[in-house]
Protein backbone atom coordinates (compact mmCIF):
# COMPACT_ATOMS: atom_id res chain seq x y z
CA UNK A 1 30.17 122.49 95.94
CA UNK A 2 28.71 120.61 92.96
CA UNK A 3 30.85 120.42 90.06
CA UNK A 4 29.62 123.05 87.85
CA UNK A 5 29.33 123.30 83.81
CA UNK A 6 32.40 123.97 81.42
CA UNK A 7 32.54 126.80 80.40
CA UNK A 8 33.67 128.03 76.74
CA UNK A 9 37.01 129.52 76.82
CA UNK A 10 37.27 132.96 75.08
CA UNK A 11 38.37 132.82 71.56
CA UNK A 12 41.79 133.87 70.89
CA UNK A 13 42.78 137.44 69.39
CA UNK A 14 46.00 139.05 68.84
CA UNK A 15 45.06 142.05 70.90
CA UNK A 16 44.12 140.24 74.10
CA UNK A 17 46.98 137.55 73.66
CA UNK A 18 49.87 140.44 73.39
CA UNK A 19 48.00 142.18 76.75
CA UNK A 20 47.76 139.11 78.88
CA UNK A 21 50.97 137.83 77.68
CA UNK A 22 53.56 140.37 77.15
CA UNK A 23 56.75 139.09 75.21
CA UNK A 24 58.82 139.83 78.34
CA UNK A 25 57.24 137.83 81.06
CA UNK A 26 56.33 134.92 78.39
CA UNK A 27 59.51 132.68 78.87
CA UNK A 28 59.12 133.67 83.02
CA UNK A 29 55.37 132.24 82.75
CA UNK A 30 56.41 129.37 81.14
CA UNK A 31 58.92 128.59 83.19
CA UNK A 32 57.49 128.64 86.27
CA UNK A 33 53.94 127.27 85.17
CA UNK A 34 54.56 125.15 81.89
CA UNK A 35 51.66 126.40 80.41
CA UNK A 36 52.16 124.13 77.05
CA UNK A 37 52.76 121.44 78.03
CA UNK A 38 49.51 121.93 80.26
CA UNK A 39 47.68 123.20 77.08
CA UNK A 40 46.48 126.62 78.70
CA UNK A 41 46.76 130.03 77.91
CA UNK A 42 47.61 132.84 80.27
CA UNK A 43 44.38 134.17 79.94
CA UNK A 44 42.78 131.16 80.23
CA UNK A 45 44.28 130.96 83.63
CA UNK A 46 43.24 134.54 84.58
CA UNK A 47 39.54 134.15 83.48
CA UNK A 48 39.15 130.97 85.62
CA UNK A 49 40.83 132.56 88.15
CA UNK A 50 38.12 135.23 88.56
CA UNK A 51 35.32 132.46 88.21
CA UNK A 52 36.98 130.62 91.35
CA UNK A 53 37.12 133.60 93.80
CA UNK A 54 33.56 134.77 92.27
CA UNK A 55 32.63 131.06 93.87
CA UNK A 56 34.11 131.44 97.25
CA UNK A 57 34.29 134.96 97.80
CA UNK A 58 31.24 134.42 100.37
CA UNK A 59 34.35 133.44 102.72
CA UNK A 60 35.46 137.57 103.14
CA UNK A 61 31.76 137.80 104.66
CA UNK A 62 30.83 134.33 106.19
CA UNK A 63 34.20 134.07 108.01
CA UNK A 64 33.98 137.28 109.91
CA UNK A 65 30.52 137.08 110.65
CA UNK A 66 31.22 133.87 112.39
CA UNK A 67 34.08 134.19 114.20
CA UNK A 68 33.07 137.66 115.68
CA UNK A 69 30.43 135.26 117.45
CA UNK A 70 33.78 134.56 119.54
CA UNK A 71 34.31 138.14 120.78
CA UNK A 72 36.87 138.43 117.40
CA UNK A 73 36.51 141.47 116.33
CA UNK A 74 35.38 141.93 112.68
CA UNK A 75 38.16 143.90 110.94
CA UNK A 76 40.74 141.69 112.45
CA UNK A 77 39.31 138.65 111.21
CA UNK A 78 38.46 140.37 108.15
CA UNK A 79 42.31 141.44 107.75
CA UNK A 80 43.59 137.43 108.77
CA UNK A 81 40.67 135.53 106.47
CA UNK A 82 42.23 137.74 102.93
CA UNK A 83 46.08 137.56 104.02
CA UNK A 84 45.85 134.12 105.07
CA UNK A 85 43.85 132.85 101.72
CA UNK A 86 46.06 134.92 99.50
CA UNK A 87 49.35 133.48 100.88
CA UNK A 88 48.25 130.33 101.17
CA UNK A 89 46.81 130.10 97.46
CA UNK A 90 50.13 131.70 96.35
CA UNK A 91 51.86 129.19 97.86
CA UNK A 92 49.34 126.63 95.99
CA UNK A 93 50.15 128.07 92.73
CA UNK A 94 54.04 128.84 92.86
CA UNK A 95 55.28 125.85 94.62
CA UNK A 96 52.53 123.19 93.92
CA UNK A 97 50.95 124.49 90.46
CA UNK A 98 47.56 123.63 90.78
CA UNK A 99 44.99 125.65 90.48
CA UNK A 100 43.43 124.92 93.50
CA UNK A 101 42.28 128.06 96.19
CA UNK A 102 42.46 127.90 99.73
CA UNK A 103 41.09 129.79 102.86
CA UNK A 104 39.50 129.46 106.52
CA UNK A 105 37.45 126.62 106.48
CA UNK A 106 33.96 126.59 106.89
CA UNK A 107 33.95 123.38 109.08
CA UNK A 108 36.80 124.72 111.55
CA UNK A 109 35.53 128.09 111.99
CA UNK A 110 32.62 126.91 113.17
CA UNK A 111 34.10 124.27 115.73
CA UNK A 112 36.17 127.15 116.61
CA UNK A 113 33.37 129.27 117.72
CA UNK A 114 30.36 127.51 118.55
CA UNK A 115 32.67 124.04 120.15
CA UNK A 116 35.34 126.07 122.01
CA UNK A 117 34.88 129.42 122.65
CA UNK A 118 31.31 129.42 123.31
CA UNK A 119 30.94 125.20 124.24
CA UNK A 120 33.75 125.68 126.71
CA UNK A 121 34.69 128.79 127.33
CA UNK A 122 38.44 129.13 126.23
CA UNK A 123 39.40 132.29 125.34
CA UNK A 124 39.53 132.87 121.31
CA UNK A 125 43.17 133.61 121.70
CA UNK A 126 43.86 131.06 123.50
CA UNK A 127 42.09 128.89 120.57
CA UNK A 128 44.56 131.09 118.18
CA UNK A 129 47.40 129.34 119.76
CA UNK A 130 45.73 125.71 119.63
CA UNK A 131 45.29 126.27 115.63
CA UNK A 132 48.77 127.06 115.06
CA UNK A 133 50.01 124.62 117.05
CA UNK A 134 47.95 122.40 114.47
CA UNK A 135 49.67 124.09 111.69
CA UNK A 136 52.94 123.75 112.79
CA UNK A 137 51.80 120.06 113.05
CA UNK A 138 50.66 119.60 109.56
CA UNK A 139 53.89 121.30 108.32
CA UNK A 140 56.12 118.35 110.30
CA UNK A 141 53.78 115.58 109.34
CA UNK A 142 53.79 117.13 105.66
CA UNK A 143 57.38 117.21 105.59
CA UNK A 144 57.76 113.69 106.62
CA UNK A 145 55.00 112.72 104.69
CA UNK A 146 53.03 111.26 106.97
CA UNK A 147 49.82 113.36 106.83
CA UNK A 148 49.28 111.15 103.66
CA UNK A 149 50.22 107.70 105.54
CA UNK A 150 47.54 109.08 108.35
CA UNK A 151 45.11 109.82 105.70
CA UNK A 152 44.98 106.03 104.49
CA UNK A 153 44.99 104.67 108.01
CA UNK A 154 41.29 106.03 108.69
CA UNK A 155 38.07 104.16 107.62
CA UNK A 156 36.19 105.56 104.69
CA UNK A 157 33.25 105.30 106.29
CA UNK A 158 34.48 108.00 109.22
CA UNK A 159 36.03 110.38 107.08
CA UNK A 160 32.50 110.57 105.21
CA UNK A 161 30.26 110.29 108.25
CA UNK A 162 33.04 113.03 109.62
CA UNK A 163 32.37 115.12 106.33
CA UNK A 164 27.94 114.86 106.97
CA UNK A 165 27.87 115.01 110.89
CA UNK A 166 30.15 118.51 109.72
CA UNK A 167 27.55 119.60 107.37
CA UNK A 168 24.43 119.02 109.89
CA UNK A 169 26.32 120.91 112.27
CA UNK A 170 26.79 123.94 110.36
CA UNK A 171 23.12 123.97 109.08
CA UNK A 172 21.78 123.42 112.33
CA UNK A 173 23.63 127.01 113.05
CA UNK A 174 22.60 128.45 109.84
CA UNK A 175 18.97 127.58 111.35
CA UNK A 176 19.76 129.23 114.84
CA UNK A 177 21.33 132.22 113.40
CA UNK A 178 18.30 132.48 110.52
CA UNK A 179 15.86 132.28 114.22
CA UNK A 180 14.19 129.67 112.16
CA UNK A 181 14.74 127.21 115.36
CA UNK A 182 15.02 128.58 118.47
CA UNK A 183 15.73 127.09 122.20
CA UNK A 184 12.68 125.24 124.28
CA UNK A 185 13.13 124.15 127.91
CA UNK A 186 10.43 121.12 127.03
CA UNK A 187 11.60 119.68 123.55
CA UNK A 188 15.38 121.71 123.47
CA UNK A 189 14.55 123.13 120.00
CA UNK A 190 11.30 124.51 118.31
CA UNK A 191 10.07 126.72 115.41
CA UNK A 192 10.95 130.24 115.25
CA UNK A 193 8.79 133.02 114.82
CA UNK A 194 8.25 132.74 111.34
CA UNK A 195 6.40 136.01 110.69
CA UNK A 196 9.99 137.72 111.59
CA UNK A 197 11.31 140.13 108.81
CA UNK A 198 14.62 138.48 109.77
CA UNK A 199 13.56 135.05 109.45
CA UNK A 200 11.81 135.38 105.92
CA UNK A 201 14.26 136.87 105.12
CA UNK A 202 16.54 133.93 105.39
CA UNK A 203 13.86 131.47 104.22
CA UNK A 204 13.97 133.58 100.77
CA UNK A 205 17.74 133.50 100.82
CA UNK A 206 18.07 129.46 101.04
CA UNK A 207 15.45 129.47 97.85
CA UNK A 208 17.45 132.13 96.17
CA UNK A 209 20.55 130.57 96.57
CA UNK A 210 19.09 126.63 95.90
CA UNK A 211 17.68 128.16 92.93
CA UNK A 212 21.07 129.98 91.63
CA UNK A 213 23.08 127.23 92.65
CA UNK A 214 20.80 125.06 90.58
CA UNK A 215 20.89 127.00 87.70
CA UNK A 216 24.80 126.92 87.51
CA UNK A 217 25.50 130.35 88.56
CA UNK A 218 29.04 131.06 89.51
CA UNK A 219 29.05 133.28 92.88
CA UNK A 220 25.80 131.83 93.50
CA UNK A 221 26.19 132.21 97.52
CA UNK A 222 28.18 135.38 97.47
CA UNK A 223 24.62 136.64 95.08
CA UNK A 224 22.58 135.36 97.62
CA UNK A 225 24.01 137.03 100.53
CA UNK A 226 24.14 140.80 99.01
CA UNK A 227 20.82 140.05 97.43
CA UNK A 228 18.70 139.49 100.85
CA UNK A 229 20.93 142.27 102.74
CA UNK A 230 20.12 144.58 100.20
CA UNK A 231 16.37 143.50 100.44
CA UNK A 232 16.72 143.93 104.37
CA UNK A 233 17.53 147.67 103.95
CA UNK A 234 14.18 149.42 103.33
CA UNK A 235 12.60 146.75 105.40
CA UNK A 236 14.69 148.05 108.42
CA UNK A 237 16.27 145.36 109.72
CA UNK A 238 19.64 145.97 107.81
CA UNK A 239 21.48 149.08 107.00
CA UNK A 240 23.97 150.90 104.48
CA UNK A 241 27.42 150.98 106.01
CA UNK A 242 28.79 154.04 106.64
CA UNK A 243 31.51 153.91 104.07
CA UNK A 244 32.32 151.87 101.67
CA UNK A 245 36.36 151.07 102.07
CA UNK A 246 38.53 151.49 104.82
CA UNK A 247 42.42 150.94 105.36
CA UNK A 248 42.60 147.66 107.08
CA UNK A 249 42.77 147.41 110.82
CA UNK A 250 44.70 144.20 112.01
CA UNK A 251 45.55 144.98 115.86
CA UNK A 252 42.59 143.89 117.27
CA UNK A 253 43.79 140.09 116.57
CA UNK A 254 47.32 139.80 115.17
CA UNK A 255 49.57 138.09 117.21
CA UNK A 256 47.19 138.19 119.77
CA UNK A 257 47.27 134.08 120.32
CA UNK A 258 48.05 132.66 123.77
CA UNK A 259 50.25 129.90 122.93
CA UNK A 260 51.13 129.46 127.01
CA UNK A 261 47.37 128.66 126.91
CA UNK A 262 47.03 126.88 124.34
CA UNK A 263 49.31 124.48 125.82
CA UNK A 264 48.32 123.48 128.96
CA UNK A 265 46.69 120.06 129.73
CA UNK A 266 43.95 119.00 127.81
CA UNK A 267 43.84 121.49 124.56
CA UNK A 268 46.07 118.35 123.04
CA UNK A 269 42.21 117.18 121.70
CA UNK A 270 41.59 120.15 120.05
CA UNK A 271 44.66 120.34 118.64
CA UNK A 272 44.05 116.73 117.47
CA UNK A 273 40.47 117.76 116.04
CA UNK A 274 41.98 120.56 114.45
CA UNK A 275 44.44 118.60 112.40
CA UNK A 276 41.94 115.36 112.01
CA UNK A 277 38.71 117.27 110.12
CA UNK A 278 41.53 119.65 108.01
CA UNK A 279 43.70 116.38 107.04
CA UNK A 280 40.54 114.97 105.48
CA UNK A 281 38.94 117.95 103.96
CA UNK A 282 41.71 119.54 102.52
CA UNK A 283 43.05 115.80 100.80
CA UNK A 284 39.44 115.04 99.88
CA UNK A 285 39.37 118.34 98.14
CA UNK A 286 42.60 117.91 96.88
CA UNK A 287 41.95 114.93 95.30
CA UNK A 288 38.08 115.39 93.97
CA UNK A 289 39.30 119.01 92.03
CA UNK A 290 42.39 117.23 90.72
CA UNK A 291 40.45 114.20 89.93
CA UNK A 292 38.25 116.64 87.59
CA UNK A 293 41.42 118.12 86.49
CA UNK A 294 43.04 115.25 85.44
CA UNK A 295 46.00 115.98 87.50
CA UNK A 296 45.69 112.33 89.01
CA UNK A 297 48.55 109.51 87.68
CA UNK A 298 47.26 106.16 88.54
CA UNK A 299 45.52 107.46 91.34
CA UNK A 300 48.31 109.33 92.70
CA UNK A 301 48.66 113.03 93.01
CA UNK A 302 51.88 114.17 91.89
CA UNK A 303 53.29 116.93 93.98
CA UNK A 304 51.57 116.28 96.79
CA UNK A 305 53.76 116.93 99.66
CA UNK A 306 54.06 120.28 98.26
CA UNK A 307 50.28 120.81 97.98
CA UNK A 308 49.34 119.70 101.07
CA UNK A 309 52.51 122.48 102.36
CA UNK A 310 49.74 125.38 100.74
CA UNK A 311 47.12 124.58 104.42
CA UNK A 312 50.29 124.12 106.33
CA UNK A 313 51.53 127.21 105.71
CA UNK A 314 48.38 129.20 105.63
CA UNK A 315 47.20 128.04 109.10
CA UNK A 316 50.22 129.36 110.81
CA UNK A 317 49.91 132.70 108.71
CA UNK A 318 45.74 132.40 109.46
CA UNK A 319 46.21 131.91 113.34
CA UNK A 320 49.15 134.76 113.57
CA UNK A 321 46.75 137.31 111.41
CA UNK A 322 43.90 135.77 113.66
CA UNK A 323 41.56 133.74 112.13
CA UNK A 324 40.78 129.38 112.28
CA UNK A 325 42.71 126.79 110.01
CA UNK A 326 42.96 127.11 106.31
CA UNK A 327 41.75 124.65 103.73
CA UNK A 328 41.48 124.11 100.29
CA UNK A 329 37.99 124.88 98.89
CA UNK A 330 35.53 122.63 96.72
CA UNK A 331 34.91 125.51 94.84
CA UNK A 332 38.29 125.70 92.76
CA UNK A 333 36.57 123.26 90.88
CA UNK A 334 34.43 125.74 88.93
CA UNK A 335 37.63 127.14 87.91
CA UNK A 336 39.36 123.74 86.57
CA UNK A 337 35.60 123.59 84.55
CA UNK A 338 36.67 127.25 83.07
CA UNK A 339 39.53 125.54 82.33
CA UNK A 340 42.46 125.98 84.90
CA UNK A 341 45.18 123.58 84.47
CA UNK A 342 47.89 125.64 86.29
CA UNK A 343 48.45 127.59 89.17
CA UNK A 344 48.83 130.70 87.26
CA UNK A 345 45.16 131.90 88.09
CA UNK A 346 46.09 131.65 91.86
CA UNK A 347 47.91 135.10 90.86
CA UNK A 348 44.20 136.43 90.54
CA UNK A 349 42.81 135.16 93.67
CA UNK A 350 45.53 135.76 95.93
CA UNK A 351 44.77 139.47 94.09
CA UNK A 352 41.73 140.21 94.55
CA UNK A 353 41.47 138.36 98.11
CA UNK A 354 44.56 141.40 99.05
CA UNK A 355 41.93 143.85 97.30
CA UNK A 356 39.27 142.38 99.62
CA UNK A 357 40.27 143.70 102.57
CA UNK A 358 40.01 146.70 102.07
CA UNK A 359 36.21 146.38 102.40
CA UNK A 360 35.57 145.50 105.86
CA UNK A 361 33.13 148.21 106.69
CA UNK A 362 30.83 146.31 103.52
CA UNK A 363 31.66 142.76 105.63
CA UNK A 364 30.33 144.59 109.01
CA UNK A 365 26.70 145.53 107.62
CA UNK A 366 26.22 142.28 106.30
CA UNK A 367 23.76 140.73 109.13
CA UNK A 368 23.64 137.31 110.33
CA UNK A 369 20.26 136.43 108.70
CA UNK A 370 21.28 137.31 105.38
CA UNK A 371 24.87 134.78 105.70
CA UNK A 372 23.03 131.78 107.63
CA UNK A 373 21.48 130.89 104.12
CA UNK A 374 24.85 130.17 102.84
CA UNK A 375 25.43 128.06 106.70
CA UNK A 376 22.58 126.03 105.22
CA UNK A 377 23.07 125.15 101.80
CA UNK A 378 27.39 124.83 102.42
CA UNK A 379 26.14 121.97 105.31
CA UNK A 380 23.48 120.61 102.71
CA UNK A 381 26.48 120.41 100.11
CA UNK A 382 28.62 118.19 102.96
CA UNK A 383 25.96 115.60 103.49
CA UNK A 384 26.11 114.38 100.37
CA UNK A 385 29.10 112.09 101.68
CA UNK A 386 26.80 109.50 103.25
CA UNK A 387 26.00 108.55 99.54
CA UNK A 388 29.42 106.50 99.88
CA UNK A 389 28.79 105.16 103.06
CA UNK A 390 27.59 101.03 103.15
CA UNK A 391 24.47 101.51 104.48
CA UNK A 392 24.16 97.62 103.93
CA UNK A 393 27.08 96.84 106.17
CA UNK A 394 26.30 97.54 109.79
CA UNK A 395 29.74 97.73 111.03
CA UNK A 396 30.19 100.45 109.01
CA UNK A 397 26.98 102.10 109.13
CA UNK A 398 27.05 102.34 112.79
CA UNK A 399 30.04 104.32 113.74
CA UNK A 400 29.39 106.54 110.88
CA UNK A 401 25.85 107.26 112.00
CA UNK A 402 26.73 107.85 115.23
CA UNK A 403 29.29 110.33 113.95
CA UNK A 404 26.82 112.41 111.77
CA UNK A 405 23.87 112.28 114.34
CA UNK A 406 26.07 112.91 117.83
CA UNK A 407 28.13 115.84 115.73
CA UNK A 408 25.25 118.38 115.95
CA UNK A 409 23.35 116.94 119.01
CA UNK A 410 26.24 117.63 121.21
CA UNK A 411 27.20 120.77 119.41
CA UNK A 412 30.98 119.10 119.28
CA UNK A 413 32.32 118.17 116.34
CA UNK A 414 35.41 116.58 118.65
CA UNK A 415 31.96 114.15 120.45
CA UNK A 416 31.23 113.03 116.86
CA UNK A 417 34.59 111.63 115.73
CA UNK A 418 35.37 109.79 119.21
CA UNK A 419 31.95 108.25 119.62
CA UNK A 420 32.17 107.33 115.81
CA UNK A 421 35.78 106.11 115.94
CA UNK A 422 35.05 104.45 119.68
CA UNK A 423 32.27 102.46 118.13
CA UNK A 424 34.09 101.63 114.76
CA UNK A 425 36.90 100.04 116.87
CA UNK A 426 34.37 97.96 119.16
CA UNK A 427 31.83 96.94 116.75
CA UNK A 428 34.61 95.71 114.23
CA UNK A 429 36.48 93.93 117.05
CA UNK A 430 33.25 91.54 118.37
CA UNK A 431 32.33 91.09 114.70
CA UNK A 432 35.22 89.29 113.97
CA UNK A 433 36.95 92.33 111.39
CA UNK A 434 39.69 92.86 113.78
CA UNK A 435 41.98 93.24 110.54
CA UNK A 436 39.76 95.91 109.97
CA UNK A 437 41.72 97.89 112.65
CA UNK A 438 44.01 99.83 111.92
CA UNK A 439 47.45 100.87 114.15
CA UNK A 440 46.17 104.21 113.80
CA UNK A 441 42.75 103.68 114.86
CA UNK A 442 44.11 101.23 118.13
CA UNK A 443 45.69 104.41 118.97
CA UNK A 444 43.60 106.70 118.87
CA UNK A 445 40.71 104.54 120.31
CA UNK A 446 42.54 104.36 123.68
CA UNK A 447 43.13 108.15 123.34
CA UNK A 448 39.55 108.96 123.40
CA UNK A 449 39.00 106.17 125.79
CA UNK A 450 41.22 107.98 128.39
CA UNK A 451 39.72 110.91 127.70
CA UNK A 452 36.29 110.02 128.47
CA UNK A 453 37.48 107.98 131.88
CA UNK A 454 39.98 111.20 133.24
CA UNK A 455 38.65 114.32 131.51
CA UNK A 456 35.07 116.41 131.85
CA UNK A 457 32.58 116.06 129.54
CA UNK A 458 32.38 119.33 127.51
């Protein structure tokens, strides 16, 4: 998400001081998040709290809807997405102390789906047991610290051609599920039927949203959604659940993985695609919201091993629960602009994502038109990586295209990053940049080589 305006921290009174920050818990708070020496209040903390789930509380809707796409069903998800983003943003905010959210990415949910389950037809729980596989993964790397060595051992220009060929992909679905593009047997894709309730209906969302994301407005997305299902209702094509709250129902997908699955020959790659697009978008968020922060010490983050243990954690949690790999989110940065400096407002989100799921019969009446706005305008947000790509330097510019473009051509995000990476390592060694080549990149390059020459195409 763009970084959004400061905003004004309430003035200070006796009354709300003494209710926020009771005598008692005072020296515990301080303790545990040093809020002087951060220069924050506890309600400080709590208010930009709120304004960072009010940012990314599309997720308890968008995740769902997506992964039930996969056969998932919806209050299972629904259960797994709020559980596995409130422990993992506790964990964030106790052990690390930044105030930095996490929950299923939007990225890997939709590689989960539209990639695996529906690409190639694995089973979704046998994909359950591939992601936590991954997360046990980044918890040994993490440990070891070498999820931060790996990080440095990939070109720039991949992890931001990575980060756009991402965000075409998940428009291009936000399109399909909007029926703005359909199928065509002469030219693959073509216009939808745009006189479609269901389709102008998502046309009005994306300018709803654009606009409100424009104009600053915190919970922009999550506005957008509720606004054009509510629209939908007298128009017939959505309708008013038939209660409000329920009791949560998690049996339809915990512990329903199939880890024996999971680990047969040739799910290593998705494994490995798993832990590659998380590894770069949870440290690029890390490091962008802690850059805004000023958390950063000479361009290091301190605690970082402990940060990076927040995704680690919450994808094992995520794909027990039953739901894809956990990430930090872009949007905690509207809550260091409210002016989080601790991981004391964590407390709030990890709150009110536990509160969430109580709601899932709200999440099931949302319809896909009315969520494939936000598809659209999250995978607009992504491509503004290729901004730091050198364009004028076609080693570079090459593999990274070929990442962004192949990414939502071949419906594979796993296609994208081994033509990209296969291309970086070829073009860079008859160029003459051989030092340009890293270990890492050797390795993997043969990888992907041997998987093209002994395993099907997907």
């Amino acid at each position: 998400m763009p970084t959004l305006h400061r905003l004004t921290p309430w003035h200070r009174t006796p009354y709300i001081d003494s209710f926020f920050h009771p005598r008692g818990d005072s020296d515990l708070l301080e303790r545990i998040f040093r809020l002087t020496e951060n220069k924050t209040s506890v309600r400080r903390e709590l208010v930009a709290g709120l304004t960072t789930f009010m940012t990314m509380a599309y997720v308890v809707v968008v995740n769902p809807r997506i992964l039930s796409e996969a056969g998932m069903p919806v209050e299972g998800v629904l259960f797994a997405t709020c559980l596995s983003a409130a422990l993992a943003t506790l964990v964030m905010g106790l052990w690390a102390n930044y105030p930095i959210a996490l929950a299923p990415g939007m990225s890997l949910n939709a590689y989960f789906t539209y990639s695996i389950v529906l690409g190639r037809g694995i089973p979704w729980q046998t994909v359950l047991g591939v992601v936590l596989l991954s997360g046990l993964l980044f918890l040994i790397l993490t440990l070891s610290n070498l999820r931060e060595q790996i990080v440095n051992g990939i070109p720039e220009c991949l992890k931001q051609g990575t980060a756009a060929g991402i965000g075409l992909f998940i428009a291009f679905i936000g399109f399909r599920n909007a029926g703005i593009v359909v199928a065509n047997n002469s030219t693959f894709v073509a216009l939808g039927k745009m006189s479609d309730a269901r389709v102008i209906l998502a046309c009005l969302g994306v300018l709803l949203i654009t606009i409100l994301l424009a104009r600053r407005t915190d919970s922009a997305i999550l506005i957008g959604i509720v606004a054009i299902t509510l629209i939908g209702i007298p128009l017939g094509v959505s309708h008013w659940p038939s209660q409000l709250f329920s009791w949560p129902h998690p049996m339809g997908t915990l512990l329903k993985l199939d880890l024996r699955g999971a680990a047969k020959l040739g799910l290593g790659e998705l494994i490995f695609v798993f832990f590659f697009v998380d590894l770069f978008d949870n440290v690029g968020t890390l490091v962008a919201v802690c850059e805004e922060g000023g958390f950063l010490r000479q361009g290091h983050l301190p605690r970082a091993s402990r940060a990076l243990l927040a995704d680690a954690a919450g994808t094992i949690i995520g794909a027990l629960t039953g739901t894809s790999t956990v990430t930090s989110y872009i949007e905690s940065a509207a809550g260091v602009a409210a002016g989080a400096r601790t991981g004391l407002g964590n407390l709030m989100i990890a709150g009110l994502f536990l509160t969430a799921m109580f709601c899932s019969p709200l999440v099931a009446a949302i319809p896909a038109y009315a969520t494939a706005p936000a598809l659209i305008l999250v995978g607009t947000l992504m491509c503004g990586s290729v901004a730091k790509i050198k364009w004028d330097d076609f080693t570079d510019a090459v593999p990274a295209f070929l990442t962004i473009i192949a990414t939502p051509l071949t419906f594979s995000i796993a296609t994208g990053l081994s033509l990209g990476l296969l291309s970086f390592t070829l073009i860079k060694l008859f160029t003459g940049k051989r030092g340009e080549i890293s270990p890492l990149i050797w390795v993997l390059s043969v990888l992907f080589l041997l998987r093209y020459a002994f395993l099907s195409a997907e």
